[in-house]
Protein backbone atom coordinates (compact mmCIF):
# COMPACT_ATOMS: atom_id res chain seq x y z
CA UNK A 1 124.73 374.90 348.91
CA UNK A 2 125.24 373.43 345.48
CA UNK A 3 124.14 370.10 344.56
CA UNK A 4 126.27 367.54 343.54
CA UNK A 5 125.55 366.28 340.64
CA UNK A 6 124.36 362.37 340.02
CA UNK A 7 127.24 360.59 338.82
CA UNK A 8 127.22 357.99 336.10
CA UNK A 9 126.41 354.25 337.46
CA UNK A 10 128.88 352.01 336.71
CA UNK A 11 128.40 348.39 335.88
CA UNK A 12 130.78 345.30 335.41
CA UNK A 13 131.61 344.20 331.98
CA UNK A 14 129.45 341.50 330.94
CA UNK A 15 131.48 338.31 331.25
CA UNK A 16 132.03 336.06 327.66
CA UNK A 17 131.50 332.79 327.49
CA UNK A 18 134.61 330.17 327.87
CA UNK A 19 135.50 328.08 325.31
CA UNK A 20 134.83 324.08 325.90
CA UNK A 21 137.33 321.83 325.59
CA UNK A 22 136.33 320.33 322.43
CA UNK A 23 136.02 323.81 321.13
CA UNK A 24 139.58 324.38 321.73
CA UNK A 25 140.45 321.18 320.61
CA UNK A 26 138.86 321.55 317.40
CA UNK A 27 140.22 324.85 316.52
CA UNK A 28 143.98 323.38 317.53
CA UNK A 29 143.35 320.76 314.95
CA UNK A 30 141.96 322.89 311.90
CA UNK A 31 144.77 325.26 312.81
CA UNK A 32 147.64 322.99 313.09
CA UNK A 33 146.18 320.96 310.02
CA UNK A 34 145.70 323.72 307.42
CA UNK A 35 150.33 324.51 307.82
CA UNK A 36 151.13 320.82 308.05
CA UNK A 37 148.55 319.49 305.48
CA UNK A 38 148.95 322.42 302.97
CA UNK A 39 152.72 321.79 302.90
CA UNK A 40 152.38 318.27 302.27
CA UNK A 41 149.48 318.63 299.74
CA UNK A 42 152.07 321.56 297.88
CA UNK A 43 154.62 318.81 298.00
CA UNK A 44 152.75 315.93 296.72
CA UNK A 45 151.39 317.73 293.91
CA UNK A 46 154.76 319.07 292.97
CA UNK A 47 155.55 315.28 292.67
CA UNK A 48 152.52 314.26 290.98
CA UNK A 49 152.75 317.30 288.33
CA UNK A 50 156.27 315.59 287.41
CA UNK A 51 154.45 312.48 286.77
CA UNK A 52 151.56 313.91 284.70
CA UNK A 53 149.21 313.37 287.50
CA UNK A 54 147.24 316.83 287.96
CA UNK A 55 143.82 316.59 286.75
CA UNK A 56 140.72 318.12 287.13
CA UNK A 57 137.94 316.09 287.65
CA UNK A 58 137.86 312.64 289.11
CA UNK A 59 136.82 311.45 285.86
CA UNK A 60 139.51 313.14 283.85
CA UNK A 61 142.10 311.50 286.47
CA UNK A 62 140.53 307.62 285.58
CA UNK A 63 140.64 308.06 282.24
CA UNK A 64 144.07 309.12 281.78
CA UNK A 65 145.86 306.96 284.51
CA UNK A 66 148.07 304.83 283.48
CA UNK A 67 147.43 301.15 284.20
CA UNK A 68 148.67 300.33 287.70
CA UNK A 69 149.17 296.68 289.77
CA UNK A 70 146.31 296.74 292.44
CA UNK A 71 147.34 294.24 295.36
CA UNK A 72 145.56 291.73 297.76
CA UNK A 73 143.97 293.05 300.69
CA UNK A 74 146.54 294.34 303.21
CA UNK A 75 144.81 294.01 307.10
CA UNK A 76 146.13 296.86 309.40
CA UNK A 77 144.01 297.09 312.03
CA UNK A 78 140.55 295.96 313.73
CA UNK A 79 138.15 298.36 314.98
CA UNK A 80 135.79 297.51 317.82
CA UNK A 81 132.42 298.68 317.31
CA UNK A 82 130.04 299.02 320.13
CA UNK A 83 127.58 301.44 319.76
CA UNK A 84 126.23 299.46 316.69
CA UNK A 85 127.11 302.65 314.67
CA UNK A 86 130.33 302.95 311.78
CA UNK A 87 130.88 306.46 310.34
CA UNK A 88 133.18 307.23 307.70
CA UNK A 89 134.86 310.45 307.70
CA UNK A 90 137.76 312.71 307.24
CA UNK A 91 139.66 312.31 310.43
CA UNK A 92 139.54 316.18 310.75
CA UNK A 93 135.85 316.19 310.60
CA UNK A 94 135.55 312.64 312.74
CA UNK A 95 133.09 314.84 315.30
CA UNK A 96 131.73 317.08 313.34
CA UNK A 97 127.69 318.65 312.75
CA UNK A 98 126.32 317.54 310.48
CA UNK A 99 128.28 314.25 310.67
CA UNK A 100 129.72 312.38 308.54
CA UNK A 101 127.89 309.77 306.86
CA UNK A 102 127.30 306.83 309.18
CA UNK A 103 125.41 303.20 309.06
CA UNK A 104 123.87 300.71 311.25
CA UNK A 105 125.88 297.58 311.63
CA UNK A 106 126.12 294.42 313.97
CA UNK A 107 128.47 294.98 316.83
CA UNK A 108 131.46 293.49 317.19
CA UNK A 109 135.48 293.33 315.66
CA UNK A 110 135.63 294.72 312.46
CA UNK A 111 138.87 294.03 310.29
CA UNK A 112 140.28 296.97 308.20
CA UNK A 113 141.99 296.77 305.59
CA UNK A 114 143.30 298.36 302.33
CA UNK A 115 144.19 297.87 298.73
CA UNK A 116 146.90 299.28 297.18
CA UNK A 117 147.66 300.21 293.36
CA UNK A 118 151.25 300.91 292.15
CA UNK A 119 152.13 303.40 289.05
CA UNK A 120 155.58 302.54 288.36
CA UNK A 121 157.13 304.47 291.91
CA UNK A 122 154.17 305.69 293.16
CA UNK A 123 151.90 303.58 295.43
CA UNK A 124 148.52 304.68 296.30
CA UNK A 125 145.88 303.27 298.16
CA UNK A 126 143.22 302.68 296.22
CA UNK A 127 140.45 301.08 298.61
CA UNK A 128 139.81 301.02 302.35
CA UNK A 129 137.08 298.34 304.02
CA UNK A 130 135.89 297.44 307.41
CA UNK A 131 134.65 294.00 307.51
CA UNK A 132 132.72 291.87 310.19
CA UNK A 133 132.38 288.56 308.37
CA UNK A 134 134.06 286.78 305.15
CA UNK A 135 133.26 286.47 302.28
CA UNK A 136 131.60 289.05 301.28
CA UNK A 137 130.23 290.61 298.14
CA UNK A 138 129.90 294.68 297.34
CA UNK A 139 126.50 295.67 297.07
CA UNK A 140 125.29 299.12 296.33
CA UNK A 141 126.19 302.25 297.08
CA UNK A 142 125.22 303.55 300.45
CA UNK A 143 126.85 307.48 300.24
CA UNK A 144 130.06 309.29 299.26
CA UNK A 145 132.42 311.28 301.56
CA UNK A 146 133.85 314.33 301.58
CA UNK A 147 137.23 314.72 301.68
CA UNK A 148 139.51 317.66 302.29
CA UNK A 149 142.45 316.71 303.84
CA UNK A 150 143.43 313.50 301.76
CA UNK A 151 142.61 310.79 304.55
CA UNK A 152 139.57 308.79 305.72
CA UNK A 153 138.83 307.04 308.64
CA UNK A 154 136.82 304.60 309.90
CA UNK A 155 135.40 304.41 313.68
CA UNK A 156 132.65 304.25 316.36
CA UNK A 157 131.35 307.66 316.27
CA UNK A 158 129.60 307.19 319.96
CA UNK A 159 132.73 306.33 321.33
CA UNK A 160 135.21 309.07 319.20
CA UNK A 161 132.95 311.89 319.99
CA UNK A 162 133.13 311.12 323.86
CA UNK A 163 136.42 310.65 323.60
CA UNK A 164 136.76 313.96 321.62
CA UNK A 165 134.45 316.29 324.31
CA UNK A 166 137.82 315.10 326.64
CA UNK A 167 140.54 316.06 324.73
CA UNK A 168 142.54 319.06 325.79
CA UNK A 169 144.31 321.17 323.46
CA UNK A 170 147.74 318.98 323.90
CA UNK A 171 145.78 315.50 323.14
CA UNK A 172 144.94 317.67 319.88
CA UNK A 173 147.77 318.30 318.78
CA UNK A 174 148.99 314.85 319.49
CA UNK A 175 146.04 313.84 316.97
CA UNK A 176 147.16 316.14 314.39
CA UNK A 177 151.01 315.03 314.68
CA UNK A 178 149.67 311.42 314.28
CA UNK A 179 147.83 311.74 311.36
CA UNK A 180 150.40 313.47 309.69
CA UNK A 181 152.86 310.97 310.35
CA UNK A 182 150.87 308.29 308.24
CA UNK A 183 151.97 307.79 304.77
CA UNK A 184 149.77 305.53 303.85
CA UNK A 185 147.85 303.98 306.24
CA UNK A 186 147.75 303.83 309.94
CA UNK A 187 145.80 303.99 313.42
CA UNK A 188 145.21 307.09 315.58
CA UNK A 189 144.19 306.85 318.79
CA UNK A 190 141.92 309.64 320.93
CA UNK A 191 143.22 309.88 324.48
CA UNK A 192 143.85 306.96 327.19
CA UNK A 193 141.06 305.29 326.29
CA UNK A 194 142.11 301.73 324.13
CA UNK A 195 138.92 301.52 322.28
CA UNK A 196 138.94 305.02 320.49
CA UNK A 197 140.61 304.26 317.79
CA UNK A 198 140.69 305.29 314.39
CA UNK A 199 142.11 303.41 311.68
CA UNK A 200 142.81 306.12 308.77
CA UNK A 201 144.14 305.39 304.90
CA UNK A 202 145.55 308.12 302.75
CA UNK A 203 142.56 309.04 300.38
CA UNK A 204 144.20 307.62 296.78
CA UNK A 205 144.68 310.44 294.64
CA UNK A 206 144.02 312.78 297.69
CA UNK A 207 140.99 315.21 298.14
CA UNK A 208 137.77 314.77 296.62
CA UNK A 209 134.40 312.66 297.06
CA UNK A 210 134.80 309.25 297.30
CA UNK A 211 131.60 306.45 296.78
CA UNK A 212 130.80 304.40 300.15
CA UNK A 213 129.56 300.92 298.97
CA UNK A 214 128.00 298.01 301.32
CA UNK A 215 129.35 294.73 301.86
CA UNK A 216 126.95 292.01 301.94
CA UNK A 217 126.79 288.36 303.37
CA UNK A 218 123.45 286.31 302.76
CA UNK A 219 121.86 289.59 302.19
CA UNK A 220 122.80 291.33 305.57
CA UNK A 221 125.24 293.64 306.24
CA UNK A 222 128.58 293.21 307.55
CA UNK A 223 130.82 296.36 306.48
CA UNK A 224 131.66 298.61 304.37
CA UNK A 225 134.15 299.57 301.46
CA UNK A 226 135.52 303.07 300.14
CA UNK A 227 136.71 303.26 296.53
CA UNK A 228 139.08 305.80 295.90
CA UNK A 229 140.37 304.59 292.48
CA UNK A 230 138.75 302.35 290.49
CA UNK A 231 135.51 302.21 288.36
CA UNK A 232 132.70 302.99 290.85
CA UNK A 233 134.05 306.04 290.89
CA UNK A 234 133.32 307.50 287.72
CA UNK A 235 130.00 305.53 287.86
CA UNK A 236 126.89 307.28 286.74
């Protein structure tokens, strides 16, 4: 009697590791970001290139703006901050690693606010600040960001990044929707919960790497200010 021969053993296919939330999240934001952002940016510098606007080099762009009317201080929003931690950041990078460059500062409401510089018909903003206590004076220069998406916002990164590990694909896109809807300058909040909140100003002249300064009262710190047009920009 023949033998029958040993069959192959079979085993199950391994099984691949699911996706976290904030892993879907983050992909639905870069995705949905890079068509809505890249259609505005085409736009915007279709405008601009009418206007004489398209430069190279952040230096370049100073030196041949025209001169503009730079307003007051406009306050749009306060931003509670409880971990005793402010980062400043591209919203689209808000939880990102490495992060974004953040500072130790006193807890408590912060007011936001922006400046805003006209050219003829075309308003930009040309400086965002989140202040603890007036008056204040600018002190040095703490870091620069990053931008890439022509906004920056200011927040608690403690409570953002909890509130980003719980947002499902739908509260992304929500996110993405929001920040796209502000012109200017604005507030976007993460989920249900009231204090994530990110108040967000367009980034003046759009993407690029913008200086962080400190604002100072009796020596100590209570906020900060990004410069997106204006001499400590260019500074060596």
């Amino acid at each position: 009697m023949a033998k029958k021969k040993p069959q192959p053993r079979k085993t199950a296919p391994a099984k691949s590791k699911g996706k976290t939330r904030a892993d879907n999240t983050k992909a639905t934001r870069k995705k949905t970001t890079n068509a809505k952002r890249k259609s505005r940016a085409v736009s915007r510098g279709n405008a601009d290139a009418k206007k004489g606007f398209v430069i190279t080099t952040q230096r370049e762009l100073h030196q041949r703006l025209p001169k503009g009317h730079e307003s007051d201080w406009i306050e749009f929003a306060t931003l509670r901050i409880v971990s005793g931690k402010l980062r400043v950041s591209d919203p689209m990078f808000f939880c990102d690693h490495p992060p974004s460059p953040t500072f130790d500062v006193e807890r408590g409401m912060y007011r936001v606010m922006v400046k805003r510089i006209a050219y003829h018909d075309n308003p930009r903003i040309s400086r965002l600040r989140a202040i603890l206590e007036e008056p204040s004076s600018l002190g040095l220069q703490l870091a620069d960001v990053g931008v890439d998406f022509a906004q920056v916002g200011v927040f608690d990164p403690v409570v953002l990044e909890e509130a980003g590990e719980n947002m499902d694909i739908a509260a992304g896109e929500k996110m993405v929707a929001d920040l796209g809807a502000i012109d200017e300058f604005g507030i976007v909040q993460l989920g249900g919960n009231d204090i994530a909140t990110m108040p967000v100003a367009v980034s003046g002249m759009g993407d690029g790497r913008y200086p962080i300064l400190e604002l100072l009262l009796d020596q100590k710190r209570v906020g900060v200010e990004v410069v997106f047009i204006g001499p400590e920009v260019v500074a060596d």
